[in-house]
N, C-alpha and C. Protein backbone atom coordinates (compact mmCIF):
# COMPACT_ATOMS: atom_id res chain seq x y z
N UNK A 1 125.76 -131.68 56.91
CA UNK A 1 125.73 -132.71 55.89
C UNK A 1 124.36 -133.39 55.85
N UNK A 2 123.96 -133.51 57.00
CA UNK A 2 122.62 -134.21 56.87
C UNK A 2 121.79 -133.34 56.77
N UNK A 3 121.02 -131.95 56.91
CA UNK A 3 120.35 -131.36 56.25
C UNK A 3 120.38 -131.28 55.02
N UNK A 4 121.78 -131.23 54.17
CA UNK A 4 121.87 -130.95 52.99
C UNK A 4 121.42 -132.18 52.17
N UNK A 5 121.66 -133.60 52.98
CA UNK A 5 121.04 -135.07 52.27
C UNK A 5 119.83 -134.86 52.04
N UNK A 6 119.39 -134.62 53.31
CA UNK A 6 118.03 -134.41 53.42
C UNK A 6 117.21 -133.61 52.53
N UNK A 7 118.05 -132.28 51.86
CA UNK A 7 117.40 -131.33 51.33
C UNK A 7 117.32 -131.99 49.80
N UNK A 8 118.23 -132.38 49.28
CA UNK A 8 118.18 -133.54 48.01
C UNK A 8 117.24 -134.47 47.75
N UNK A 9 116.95 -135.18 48.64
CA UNK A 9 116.88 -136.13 49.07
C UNK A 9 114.95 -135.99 48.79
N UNK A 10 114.47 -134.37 49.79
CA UNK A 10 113.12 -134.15 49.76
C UNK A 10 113.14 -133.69 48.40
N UNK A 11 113.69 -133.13 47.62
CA UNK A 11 113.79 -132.43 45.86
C UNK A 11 113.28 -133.45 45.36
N UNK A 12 113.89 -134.24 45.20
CA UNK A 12 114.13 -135.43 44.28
C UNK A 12 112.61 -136.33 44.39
N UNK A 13 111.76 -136.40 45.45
CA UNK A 13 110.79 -136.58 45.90
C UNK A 13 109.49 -135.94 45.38
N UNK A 14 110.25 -134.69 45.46
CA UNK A 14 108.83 -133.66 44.93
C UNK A 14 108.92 -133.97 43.47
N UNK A 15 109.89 -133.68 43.12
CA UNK A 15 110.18 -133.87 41.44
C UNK A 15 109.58 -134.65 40.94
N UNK A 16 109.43 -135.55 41.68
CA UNK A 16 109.58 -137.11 40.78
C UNK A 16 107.46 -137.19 41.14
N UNK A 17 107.16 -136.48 42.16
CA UNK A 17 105.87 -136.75 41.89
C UNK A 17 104.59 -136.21 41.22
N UNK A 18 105.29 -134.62 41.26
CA UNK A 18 105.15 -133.55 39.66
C UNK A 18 104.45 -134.50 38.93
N UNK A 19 104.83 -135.69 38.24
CA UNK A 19 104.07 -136.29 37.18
C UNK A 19 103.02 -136.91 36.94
N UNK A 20 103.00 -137.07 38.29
CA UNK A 20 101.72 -138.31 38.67
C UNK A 20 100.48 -137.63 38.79
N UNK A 21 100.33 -136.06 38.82
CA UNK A 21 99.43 -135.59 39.22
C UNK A 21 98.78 -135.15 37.96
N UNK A 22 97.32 -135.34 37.99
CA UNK A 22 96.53 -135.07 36.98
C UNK A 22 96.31 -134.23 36.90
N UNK A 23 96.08 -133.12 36.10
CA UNK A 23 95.43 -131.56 35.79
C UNK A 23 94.05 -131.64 35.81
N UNK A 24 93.71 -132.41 34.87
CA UNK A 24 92.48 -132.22 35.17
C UNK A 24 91.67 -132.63 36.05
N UNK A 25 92.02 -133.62 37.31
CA UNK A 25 91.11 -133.13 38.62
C UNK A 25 91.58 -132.56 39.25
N UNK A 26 92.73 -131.89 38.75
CA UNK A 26 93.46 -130.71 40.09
C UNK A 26 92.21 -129.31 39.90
N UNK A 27 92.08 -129.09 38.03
CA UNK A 27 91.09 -128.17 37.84
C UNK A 27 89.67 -128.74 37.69
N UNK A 28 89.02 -129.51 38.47
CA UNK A 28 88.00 -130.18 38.68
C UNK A 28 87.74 -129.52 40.45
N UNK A 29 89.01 -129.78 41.26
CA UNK A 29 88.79 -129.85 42.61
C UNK A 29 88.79 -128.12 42.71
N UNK A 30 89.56 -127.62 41.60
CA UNK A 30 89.53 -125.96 42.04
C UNK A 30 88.24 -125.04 41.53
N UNK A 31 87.41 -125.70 40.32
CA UNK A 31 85.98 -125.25 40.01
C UNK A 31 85.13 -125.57 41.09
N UNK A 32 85.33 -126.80 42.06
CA UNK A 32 84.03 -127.25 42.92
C UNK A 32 84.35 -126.24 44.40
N UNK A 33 85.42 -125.78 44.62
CA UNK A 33 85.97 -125.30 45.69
C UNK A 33 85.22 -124.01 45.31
N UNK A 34 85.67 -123.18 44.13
CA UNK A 34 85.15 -122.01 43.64
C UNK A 34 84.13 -121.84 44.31
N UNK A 35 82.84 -122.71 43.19
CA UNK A 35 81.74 -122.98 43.59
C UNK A 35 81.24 -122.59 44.81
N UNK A 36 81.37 -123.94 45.68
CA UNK A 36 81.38 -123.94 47.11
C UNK A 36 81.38 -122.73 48.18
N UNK A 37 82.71 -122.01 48.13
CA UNK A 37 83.03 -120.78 48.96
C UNK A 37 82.57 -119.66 48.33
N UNK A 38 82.12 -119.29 46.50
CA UNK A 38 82.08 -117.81 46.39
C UNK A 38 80.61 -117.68 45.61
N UNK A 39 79.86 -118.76 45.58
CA UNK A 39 78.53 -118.70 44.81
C UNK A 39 77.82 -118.00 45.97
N UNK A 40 77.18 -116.65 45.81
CA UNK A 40 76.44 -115.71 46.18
C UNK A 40 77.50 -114.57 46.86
N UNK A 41 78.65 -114.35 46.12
CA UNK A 41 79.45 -113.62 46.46
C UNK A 41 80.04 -112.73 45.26
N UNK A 42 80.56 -111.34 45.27
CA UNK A 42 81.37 -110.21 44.64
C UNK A 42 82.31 -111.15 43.76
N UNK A 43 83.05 -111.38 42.82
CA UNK A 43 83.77 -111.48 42.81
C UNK A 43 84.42 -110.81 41.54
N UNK A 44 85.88 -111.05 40.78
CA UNK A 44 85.99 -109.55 39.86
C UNK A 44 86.78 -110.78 39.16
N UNK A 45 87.15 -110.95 38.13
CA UNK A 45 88.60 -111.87 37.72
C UNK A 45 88.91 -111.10 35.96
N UNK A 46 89.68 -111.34 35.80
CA UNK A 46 90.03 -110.94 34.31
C UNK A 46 89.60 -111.66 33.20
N UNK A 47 89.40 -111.33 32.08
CA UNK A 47 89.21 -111.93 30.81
C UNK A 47 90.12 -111.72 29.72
N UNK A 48 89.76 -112.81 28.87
CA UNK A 48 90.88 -112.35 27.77
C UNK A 48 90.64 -110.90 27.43
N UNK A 49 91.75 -110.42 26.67
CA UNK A 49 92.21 -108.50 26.67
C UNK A 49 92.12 -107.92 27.54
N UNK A 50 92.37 -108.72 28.46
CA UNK A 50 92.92 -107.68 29.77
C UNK A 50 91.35 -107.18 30.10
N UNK A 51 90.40 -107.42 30.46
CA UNK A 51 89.38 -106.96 30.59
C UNK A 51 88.72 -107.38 32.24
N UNK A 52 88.44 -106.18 33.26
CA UNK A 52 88.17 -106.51 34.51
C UNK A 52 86.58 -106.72 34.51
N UNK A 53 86.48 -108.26 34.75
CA UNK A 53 84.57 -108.16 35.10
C UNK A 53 84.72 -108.45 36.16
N UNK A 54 83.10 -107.67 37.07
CA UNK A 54 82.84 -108.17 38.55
C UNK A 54 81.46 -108.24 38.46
N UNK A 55 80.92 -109.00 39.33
CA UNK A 55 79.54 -109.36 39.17
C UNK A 55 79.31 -110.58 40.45
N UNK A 56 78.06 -110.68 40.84
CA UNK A 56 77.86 -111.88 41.59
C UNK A 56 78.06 -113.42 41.03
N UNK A 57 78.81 -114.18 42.25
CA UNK A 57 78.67 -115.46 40.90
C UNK A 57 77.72 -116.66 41.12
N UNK A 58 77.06 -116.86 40.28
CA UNK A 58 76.22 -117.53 40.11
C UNK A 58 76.09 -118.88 40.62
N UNK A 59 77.01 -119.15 38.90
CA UNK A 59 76.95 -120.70 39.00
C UNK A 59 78.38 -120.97 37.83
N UNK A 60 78.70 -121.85 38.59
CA UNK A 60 80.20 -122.62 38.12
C UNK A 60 80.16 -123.77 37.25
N UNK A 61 80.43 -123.90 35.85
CA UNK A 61 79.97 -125.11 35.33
C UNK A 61 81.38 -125.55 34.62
N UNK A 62 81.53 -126.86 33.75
CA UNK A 62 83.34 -127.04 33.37
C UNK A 62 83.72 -126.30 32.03
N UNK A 63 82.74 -125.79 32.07
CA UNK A 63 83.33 -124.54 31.02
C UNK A 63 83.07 -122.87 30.96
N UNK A 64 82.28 -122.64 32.16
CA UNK A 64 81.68 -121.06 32.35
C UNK A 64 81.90 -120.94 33.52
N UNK A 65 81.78 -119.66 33.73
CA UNK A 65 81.46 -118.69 35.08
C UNK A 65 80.33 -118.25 34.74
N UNK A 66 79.28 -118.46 35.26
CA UNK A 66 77.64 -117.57 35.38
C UNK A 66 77.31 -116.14 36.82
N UNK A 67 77.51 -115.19 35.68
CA UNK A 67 77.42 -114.02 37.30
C UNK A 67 76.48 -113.18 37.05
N UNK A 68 75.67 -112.78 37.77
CA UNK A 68 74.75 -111.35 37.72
C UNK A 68 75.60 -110.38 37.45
N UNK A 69 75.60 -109.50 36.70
CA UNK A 69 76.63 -108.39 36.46
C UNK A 69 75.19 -107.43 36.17
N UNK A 70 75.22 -106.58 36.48
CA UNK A 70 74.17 -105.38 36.53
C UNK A 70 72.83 -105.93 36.46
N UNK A 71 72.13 -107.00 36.96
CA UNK A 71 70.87 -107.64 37.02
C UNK A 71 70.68 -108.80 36.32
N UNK A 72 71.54 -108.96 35.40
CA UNK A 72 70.96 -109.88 34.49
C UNK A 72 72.48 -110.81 34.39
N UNK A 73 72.10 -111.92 34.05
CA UNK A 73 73.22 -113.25 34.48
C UNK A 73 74.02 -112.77 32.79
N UNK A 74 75.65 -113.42 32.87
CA UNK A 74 76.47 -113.06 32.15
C UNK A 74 77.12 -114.40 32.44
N UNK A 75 77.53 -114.44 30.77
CA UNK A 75 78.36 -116.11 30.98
C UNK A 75 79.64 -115.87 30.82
N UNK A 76 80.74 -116.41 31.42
CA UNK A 76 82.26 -116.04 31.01
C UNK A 76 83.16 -117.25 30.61
């Protein structure tokens, strides 16, 4: 019985704080992280139509990906 309070109890908690959280510095904190760990690194991600690019990445800005893709920088 008391796990099961408990298990309600933590739901109802999470639920309720779902709202409070902002998107846009959630995707603020996940561009600077990017940044941070993969600037001078491989990396590959998809584009619209299904399209696979890989290239070094550059530089991270709030609206691009900047990567060397065969020598020369490419904006995404």
């Amino acid at each position: 019985m008391n796990k099961f309070l408990f298990s309600i109890l933590l739901g109802c908690a999470v639920l309720q704080a779902q709202p409070g959280i902002n998107l846009q510095i959630v995707r603020d904190i996940r561009l600077q992280n990017l940044k941070r760990d993969y600037t001078g690194s491989t990396i590959r991600f998809i584009v619209p139509g299904s399209t696979s690019v890989m290239g070094v990445l550059k530089d991270v800005t709030d609206k691009n990906f900047i990567i060397s893709h065969n020598g020369s920088p490419a904006v995404y």
